[in-house]
Protein backbone atom coordinates (compact mmCIF):
# COMPACT_ATOMS: atom_id res chain seq x y z
CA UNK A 1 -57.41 5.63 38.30
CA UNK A 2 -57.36 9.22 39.05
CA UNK A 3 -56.97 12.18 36.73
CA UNK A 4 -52.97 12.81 37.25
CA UNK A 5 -52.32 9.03 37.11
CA UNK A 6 -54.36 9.16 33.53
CA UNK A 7 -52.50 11.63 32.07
CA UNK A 8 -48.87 10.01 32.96
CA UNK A 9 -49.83 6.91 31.65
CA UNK A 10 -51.40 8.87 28.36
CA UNK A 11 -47.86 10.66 28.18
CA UNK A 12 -45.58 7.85 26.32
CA UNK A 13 -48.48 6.86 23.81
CA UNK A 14 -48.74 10.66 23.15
CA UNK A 15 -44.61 10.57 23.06
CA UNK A 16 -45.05 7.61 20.19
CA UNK A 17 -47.84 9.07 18.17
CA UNK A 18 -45.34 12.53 17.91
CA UNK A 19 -42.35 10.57 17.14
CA UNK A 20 -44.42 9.21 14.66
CA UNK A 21 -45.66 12.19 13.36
CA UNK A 22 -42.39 13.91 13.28
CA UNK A 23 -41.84 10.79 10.85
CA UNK A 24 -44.00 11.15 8.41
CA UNK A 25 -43.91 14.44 8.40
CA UNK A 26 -40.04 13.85 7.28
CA UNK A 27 -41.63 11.85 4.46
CA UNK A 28 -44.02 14.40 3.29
CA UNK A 29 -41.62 16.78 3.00
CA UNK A 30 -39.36 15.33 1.35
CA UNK A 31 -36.36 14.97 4.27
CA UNK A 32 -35.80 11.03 2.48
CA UNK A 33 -35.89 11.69 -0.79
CA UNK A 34 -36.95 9.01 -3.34
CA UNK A 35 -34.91 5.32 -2.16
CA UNK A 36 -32.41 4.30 -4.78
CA UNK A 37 -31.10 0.99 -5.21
CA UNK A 38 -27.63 0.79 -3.58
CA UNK A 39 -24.79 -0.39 -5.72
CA UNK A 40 -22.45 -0.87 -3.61
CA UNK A 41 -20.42 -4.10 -2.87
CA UNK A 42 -20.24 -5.61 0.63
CA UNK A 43 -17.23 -5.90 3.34
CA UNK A 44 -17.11 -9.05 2.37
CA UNK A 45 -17.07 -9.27 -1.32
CA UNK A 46 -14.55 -6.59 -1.38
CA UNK A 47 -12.06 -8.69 0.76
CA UNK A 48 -13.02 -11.44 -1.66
CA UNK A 49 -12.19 -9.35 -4.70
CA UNK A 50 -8.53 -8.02 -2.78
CA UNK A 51 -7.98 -11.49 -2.01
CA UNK A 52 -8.69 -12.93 -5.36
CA UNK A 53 -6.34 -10.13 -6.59
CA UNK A 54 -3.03 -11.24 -4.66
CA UNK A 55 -3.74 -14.78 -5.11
CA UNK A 56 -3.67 -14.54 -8.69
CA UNK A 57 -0.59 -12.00 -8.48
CA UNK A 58 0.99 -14.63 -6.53
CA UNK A 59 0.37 -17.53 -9.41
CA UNK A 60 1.54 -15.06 -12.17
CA UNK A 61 4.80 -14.44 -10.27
CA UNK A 62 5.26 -18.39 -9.48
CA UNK A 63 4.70 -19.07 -13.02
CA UNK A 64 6.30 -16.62 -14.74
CA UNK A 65 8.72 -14.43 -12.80
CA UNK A 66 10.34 -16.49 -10.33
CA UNK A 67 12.08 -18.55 -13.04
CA UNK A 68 13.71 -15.43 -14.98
CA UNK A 69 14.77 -13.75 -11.39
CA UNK A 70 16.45 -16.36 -10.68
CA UNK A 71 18.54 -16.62 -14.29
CA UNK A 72 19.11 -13.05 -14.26
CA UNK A 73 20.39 -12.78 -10.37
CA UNK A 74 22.62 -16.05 -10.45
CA UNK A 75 25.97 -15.68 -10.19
CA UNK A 76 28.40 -13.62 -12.18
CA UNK A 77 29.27 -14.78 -15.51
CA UNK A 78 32.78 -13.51 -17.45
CA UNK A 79 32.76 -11.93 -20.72
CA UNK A 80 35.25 -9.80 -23.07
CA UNK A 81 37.48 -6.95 -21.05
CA UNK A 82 37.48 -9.33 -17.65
CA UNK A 83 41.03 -10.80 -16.71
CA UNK A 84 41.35 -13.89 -15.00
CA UNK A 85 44.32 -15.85 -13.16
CA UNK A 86 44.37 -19.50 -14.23
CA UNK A 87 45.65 -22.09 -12.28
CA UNK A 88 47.07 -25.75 -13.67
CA UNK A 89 47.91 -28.93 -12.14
CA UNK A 90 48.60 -32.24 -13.84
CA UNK A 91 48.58 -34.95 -11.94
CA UNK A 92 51.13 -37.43 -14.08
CA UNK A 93 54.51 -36.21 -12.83
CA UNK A 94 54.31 -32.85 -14.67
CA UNK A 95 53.44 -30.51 -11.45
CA UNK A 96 51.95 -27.81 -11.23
CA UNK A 97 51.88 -24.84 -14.35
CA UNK A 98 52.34 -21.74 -13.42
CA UNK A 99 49.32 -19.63 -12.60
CA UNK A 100 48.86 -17.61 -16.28
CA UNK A 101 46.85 -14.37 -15.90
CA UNK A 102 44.86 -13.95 -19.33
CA UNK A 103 41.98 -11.49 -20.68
CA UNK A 104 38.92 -12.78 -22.26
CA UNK A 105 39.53 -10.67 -25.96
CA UNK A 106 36.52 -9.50 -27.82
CA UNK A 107 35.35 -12.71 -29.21
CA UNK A 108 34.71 -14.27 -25.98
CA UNK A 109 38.11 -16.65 -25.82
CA UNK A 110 40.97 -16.82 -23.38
CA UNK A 111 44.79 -17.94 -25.31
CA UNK A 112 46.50 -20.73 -23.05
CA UNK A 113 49.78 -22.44 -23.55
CA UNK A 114 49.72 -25.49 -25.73
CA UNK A 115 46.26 -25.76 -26.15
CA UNK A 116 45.37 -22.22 -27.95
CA UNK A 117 42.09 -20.06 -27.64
CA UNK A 118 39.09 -21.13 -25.47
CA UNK A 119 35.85 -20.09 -25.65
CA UNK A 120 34.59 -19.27 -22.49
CA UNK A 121 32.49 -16.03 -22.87
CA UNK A 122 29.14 -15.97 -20.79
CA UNK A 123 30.13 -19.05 -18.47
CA UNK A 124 30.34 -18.96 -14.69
CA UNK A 125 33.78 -19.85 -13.27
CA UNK A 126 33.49 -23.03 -12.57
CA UNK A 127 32.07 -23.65 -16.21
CA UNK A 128 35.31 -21.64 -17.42
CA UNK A 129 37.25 -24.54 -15.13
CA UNK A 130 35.71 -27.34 -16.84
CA UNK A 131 36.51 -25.90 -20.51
CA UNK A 132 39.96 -25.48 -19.41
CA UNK A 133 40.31 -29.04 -17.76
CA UNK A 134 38.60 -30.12 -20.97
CA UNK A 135 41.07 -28.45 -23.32
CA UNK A 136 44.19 -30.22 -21.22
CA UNK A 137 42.69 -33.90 -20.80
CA UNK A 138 43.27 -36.15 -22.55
CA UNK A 139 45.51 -34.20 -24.55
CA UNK A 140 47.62 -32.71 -22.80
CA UNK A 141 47.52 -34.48 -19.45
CA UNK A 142 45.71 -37.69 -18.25
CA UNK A 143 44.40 -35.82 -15.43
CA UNK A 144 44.15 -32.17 -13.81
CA UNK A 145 43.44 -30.32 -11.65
CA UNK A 146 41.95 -26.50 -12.55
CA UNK A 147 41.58 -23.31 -10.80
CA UNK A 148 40.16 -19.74 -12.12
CA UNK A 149 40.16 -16.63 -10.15
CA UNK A 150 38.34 -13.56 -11.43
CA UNK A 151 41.14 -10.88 -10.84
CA UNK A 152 39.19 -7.96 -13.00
CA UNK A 153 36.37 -6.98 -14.28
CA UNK A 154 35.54 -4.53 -17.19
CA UNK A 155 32.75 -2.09 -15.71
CA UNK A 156 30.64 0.36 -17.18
CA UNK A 157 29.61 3.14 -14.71
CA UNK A 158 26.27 5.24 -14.40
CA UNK A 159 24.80 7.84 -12.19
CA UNK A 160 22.21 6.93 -9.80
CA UNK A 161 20.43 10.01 -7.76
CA UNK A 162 17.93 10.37 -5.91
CA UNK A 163 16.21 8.11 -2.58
CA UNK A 164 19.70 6.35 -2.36
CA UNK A 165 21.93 5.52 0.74
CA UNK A 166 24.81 7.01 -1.48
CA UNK A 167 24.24 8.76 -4.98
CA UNK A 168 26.99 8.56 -7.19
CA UNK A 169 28.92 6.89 -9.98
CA UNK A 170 28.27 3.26 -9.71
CA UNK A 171 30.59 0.76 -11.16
CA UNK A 172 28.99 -2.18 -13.03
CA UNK A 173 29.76 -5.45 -13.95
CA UNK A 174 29.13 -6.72 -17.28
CA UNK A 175 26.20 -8.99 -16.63
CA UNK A 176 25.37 -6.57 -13.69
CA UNK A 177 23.98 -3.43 -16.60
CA UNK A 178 21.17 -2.78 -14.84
CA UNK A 179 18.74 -0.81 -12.69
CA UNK A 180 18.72 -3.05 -9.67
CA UNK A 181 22.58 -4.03 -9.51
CA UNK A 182 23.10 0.10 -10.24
CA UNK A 183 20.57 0.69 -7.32
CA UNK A 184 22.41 -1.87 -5.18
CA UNK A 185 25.52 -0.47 -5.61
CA UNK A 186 24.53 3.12 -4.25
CA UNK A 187 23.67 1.52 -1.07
CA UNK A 188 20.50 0.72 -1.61
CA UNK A 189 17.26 2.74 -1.39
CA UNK A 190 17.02 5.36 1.43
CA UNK A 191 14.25 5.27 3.72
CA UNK A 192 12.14 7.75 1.94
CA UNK A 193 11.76 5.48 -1.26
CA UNK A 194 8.71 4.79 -2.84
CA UNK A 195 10.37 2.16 -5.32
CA UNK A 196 9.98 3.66 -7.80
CA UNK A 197 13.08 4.51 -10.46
CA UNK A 198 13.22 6.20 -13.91
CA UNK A 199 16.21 4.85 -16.50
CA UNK A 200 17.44 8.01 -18.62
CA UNK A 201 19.27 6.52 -20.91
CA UNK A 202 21.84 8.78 -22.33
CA UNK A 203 21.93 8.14 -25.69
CA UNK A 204 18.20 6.80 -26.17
CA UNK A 205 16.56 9.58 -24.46
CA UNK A 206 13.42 8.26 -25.95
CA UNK A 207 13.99 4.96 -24.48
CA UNK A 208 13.04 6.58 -20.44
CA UNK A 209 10.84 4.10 -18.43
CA UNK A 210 9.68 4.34 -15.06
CA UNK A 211 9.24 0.91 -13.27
CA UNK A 212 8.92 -0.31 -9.77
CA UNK A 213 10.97 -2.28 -8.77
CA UNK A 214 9.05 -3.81 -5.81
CA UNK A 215 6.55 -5.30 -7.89
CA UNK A 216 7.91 -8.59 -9.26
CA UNK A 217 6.73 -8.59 -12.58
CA UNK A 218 8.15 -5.35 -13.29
CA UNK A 219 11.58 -5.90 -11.92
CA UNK A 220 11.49 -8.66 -14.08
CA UNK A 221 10.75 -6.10 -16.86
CA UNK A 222 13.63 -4.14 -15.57
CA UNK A 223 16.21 -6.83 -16.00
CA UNK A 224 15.03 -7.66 -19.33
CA UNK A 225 15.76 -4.18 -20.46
CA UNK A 226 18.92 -3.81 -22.68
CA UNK A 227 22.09 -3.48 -20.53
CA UNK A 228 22.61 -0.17 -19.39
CA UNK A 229 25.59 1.96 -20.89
CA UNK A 230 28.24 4.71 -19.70
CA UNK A 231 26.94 8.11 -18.71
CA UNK A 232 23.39 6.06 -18.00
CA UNK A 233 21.16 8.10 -15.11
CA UNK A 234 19.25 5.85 -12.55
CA UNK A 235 16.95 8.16 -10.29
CA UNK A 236 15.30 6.72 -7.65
CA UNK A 237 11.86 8.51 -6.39
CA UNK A 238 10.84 9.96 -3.29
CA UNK A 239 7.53 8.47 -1.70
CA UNK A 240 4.78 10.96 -1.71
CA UNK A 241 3.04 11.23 1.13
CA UNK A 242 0.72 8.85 2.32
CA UNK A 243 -3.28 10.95 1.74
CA UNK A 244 -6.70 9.69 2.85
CA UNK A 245 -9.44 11.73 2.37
CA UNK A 246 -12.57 11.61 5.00
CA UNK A 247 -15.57 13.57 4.17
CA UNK A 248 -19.29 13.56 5.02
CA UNK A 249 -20.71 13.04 8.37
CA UNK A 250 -17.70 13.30 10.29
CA UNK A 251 -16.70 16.24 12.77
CA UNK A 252 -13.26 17.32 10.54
CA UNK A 253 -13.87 16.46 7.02
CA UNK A 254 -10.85 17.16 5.74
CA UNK A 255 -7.59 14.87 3.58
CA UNK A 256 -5.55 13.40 5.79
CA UNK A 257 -1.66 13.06 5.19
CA UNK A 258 0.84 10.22 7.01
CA UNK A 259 4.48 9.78 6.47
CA UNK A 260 5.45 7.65 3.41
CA UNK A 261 4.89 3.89 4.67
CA UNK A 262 2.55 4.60 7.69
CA UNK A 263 -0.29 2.35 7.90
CA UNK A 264 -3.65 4.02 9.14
CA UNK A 265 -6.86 1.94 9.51
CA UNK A 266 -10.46 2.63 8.71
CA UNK A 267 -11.35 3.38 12.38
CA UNK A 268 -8.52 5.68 13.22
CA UNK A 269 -8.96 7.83 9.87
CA UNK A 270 -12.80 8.39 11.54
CA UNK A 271 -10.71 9.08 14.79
CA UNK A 272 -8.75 11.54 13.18
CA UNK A 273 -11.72 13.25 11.47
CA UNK A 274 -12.99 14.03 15.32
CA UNK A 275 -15.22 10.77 15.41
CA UNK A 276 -18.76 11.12 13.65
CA UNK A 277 -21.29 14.16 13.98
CA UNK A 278 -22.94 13.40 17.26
CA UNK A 279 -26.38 15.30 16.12
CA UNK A 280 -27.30 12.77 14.10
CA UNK A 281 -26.66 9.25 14.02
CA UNK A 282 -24.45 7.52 11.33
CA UNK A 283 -24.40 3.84 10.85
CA UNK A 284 -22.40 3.39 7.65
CA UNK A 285 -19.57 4.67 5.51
CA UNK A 286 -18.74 4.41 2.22
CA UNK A 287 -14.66 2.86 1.15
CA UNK A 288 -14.09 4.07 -2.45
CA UNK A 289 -10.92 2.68 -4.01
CA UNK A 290 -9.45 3.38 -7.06
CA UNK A 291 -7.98 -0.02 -8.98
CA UNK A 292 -5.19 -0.74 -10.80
CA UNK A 293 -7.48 -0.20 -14.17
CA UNK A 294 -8.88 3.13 -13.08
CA UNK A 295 -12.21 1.39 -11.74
CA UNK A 296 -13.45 2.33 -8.66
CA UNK A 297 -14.95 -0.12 -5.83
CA UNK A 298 -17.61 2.19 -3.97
CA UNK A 299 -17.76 -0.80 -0.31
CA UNK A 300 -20.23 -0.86 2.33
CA UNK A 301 -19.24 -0.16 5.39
CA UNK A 302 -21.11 -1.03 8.53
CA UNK A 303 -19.98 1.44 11.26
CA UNK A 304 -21.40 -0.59 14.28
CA UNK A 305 -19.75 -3.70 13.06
CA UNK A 306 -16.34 -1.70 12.76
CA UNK A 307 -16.48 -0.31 16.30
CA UNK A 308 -17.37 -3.33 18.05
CA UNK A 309 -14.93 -5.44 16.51
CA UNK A 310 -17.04 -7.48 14.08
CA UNK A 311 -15.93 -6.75 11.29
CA UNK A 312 -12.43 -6.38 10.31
CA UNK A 313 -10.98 -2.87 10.26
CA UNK A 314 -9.49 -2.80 7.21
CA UNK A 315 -6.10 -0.69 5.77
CA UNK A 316 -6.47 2.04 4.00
CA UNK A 317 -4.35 2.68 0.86
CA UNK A 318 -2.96 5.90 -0.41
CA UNK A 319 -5.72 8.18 -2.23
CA UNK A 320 -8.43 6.01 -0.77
CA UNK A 321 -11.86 8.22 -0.13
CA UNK A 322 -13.50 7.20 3.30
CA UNK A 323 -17.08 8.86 3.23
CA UNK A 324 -19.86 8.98 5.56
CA UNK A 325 -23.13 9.95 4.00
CA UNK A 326 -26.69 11.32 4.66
CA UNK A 327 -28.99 8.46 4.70
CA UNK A 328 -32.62 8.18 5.17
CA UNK A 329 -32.42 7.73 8.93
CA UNK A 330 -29.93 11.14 9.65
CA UNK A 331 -31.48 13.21 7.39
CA UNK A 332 -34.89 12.95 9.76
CA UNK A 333 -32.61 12.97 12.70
CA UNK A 334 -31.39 16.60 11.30
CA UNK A 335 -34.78 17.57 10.75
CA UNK A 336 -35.85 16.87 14.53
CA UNK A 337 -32.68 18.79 15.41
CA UNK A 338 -33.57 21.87 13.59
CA UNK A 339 -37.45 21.91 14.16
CA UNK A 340 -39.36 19.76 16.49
CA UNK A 341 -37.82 18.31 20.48
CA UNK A 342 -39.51 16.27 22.49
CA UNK A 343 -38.66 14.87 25.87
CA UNK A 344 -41.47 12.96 27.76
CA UNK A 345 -44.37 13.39 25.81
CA UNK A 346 -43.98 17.32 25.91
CA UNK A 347 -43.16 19.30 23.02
CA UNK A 348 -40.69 22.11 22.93
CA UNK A 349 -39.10 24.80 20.25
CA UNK A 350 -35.74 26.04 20.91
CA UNK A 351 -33.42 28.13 19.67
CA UNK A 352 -30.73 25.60 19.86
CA UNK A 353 -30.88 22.05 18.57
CA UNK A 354 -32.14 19.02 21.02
CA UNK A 355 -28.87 17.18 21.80
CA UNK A 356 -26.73 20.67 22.20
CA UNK A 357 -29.94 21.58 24.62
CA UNK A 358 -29.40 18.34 26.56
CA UNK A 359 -25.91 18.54 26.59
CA UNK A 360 -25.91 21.87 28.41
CA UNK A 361 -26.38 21.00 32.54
CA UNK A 362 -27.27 23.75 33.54
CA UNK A 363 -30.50 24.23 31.77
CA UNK A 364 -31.05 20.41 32.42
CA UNK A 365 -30.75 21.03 35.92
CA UNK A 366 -32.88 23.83 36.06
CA UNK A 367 -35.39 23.31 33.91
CA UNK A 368 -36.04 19.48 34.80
CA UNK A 369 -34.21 18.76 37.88
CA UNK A 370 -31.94 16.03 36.56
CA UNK A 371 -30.14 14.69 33.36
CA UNK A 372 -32.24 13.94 30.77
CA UNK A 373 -29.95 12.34 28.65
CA UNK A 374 -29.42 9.91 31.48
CA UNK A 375 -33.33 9.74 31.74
CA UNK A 376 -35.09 10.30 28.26
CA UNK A 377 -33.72 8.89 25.09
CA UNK A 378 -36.75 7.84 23.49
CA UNK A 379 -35.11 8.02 19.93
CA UNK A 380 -31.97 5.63 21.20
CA UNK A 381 -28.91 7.49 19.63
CA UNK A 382 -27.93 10.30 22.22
CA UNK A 383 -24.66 8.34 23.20
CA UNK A 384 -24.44 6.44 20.15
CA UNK A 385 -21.05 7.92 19.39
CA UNK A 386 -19.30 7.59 22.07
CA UNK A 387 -17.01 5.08 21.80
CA UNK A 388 -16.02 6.40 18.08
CA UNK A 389 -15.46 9.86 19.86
CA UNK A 390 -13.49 8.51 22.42
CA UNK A 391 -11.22 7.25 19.72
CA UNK A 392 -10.48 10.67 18.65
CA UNK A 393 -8.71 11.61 21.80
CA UNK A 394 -5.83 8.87 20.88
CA UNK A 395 -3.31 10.27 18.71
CA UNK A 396 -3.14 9.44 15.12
CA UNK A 397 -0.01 6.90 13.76
């Protein structure tokens, strides 16, 4: 073997041993730091935990909510101020009564002919029917035949402002006092509601609550509440803005803000930030989410995993912190960057870092006749980026 042919096949050993100087020179001077244990909870147990959550969310609303909704939502029952039309027929030769329109008095009882007062206060109409039937057989008749229409109501109205279709005085019936049915009757929430709605009541100031009302148990919480009463203010809230913040080893660190209800993933918050820094080489991020209890869950995030699809690329939530830190491995790839290069076993100080001096052609060109980063990549992460980067060019939702 001759002398040239020596020295090329001395060049990648020589390449090695200064990688692996460049090493533990990071080590010695401190680049790493001291290792710390990492507290942080996997991909996978944090789904577990989120999943855990709903599903006993879900049992608490089976058990306990589903049951009052549905007593609280049924259907309308009378009470003292409403007016109803009441219809008789008898069916042993008498005909038909005429239809008697009669107001449910204070004490909860209707006054019919013949048979007197009837208590029929917090019954549905077709329970007011049967009392009336009652009342008339066997008594009165051997058999009949009863009909009640609700001709009016007494109401109570409030003000409801705010995220509404219309804002306005609402009128309310009786068993309808409420924050929902008040809600309801201003058309509904607008499209800029975060479901959230305060109760001033007007004569309890000191009775205000704030509740949301797409949260099952605390609808149920605002049904419960005491009925509400004339000159009663309902204001629904605004959404705020939808804000994730990205920080650390990302091109834009910066908070990101979405319309009110937008959806934005783990992957296209990094797209947004301008991808990762392509000097170094990050492999994992950091998801820290603030609970309903004020804890926060600091998850481990595998970056590689992410972009290729193998792990799931999970939805941020408002005020969520998406970080990308320094690690072990990119703080030594900074400290190549800013002192040491090497391409092909031959050492070389610039005045610009090693991947901006690859990345400019003409110096590539000129200086070694081709593209090294096509060529050299002894340390493996030159293009490591690029499919996160290319995710940056698509528009955020």
């Amino acid at each position: 073997m001759d002398g040239n042919n020596r020295l090329e096949a001395a060049r990648p050993c020589r390449g090695l041993t200064a990688v692996g100087l460049w090493l533990s020179a990071g080590f010695a001077l401190g680049v790493g730091g001291c290792a710390k244990p990492d507290h942080r909870m996997s991909l996978a147990e944090f789904l577990d935990v989120q999943h855990a959550r709903l599903a006993e969310r879900q049992e608490t609303i089976e058990r306990e909510v589903t049951v009052d909704l549905e007593q609280q939502l049924g259907p309308y029952k009378v009470g003292p101020g409403d007016v109803l039309m009441v219809t008789l027929a008898g069916t042993d030769g008498a005909g038909v009564i005429a239809s008697v329109q009669t107001r449910i008095d204070r004490n909860g009882e209707i006054d019919l002919p013949i048979v007197g007062a009837i208590q029929v206060a917090d019954r549905e109409l077709e329970d007011v029917e049967d009392a009336i039937r009652q009342a008339y057989v066997p008594s009165v008749y051997k058999e009949a035949v009863c009909h009640v229409e609700l001709v009016a109501v007494d109401t109570t109205n409030v003000l409801v402002v705010g995220a509404v279709a219309a804002p306005g005085l609402v009128p309310l019936r009786r068993t309808e006092r409420n924050m929902l049915f008040a809600i309801v009757g201003a058309g509904g929430i607008s499209e800029i509601a975060s479901g959230q709605a305060t109760l001033h009541p007007i004569r309890t100031p000191t009775d205000e609550v704030t509740l949301d009302l797409t949260d099952p148990i605390q609808l149920r919480d605002a049904l419960a509440l005491k009925p509400l009463e004339h000159g009663d203010i309902v204001y629904v809230h605004a959404a705020q803005p939808n804000t994730v913040f990205v920080g650390g080893l990302v091109s834009r660190p910066a908070p990101q803000t979405y319309p009110p209800g937008t959806g934005i993933t783990v992957l296209q918050a990094l797209a947004a930030a301008g991808g990762l820094r392509t000097d170094v080489v990050p492999k994992e991020g950091t998801l820290i989410r603030r609970m309903p209890n004020g804890e926060d869950l600091h998850v481990k995030l595998d970056l590689n995993r992410l972009a290729r699809g193998d792990d799931p690329n999970v939805m941020l939530a408002a005020g969520d912190i998406l970080w990308v830190p320094d690690t072990l491995e990119t703080r030594i790839q900074d400290f190549i960057n800013r002192n040491l290069f090497l391409r092909g076993g031959v050492s070389v100080t610039y005045s610009v870092t090693g991947i901006e001096f690859l990345n400019r052609t003409r110096l590539q060109s000129s200086r070694f006749g081709g593209g090294l980063q096509d060529t050299f990549d002894p340390l493996g992460f030159l293009g490591r980026n690029t499919l996160l980067q290319g995710l940056s060019a698509q528009p955020a939702p």
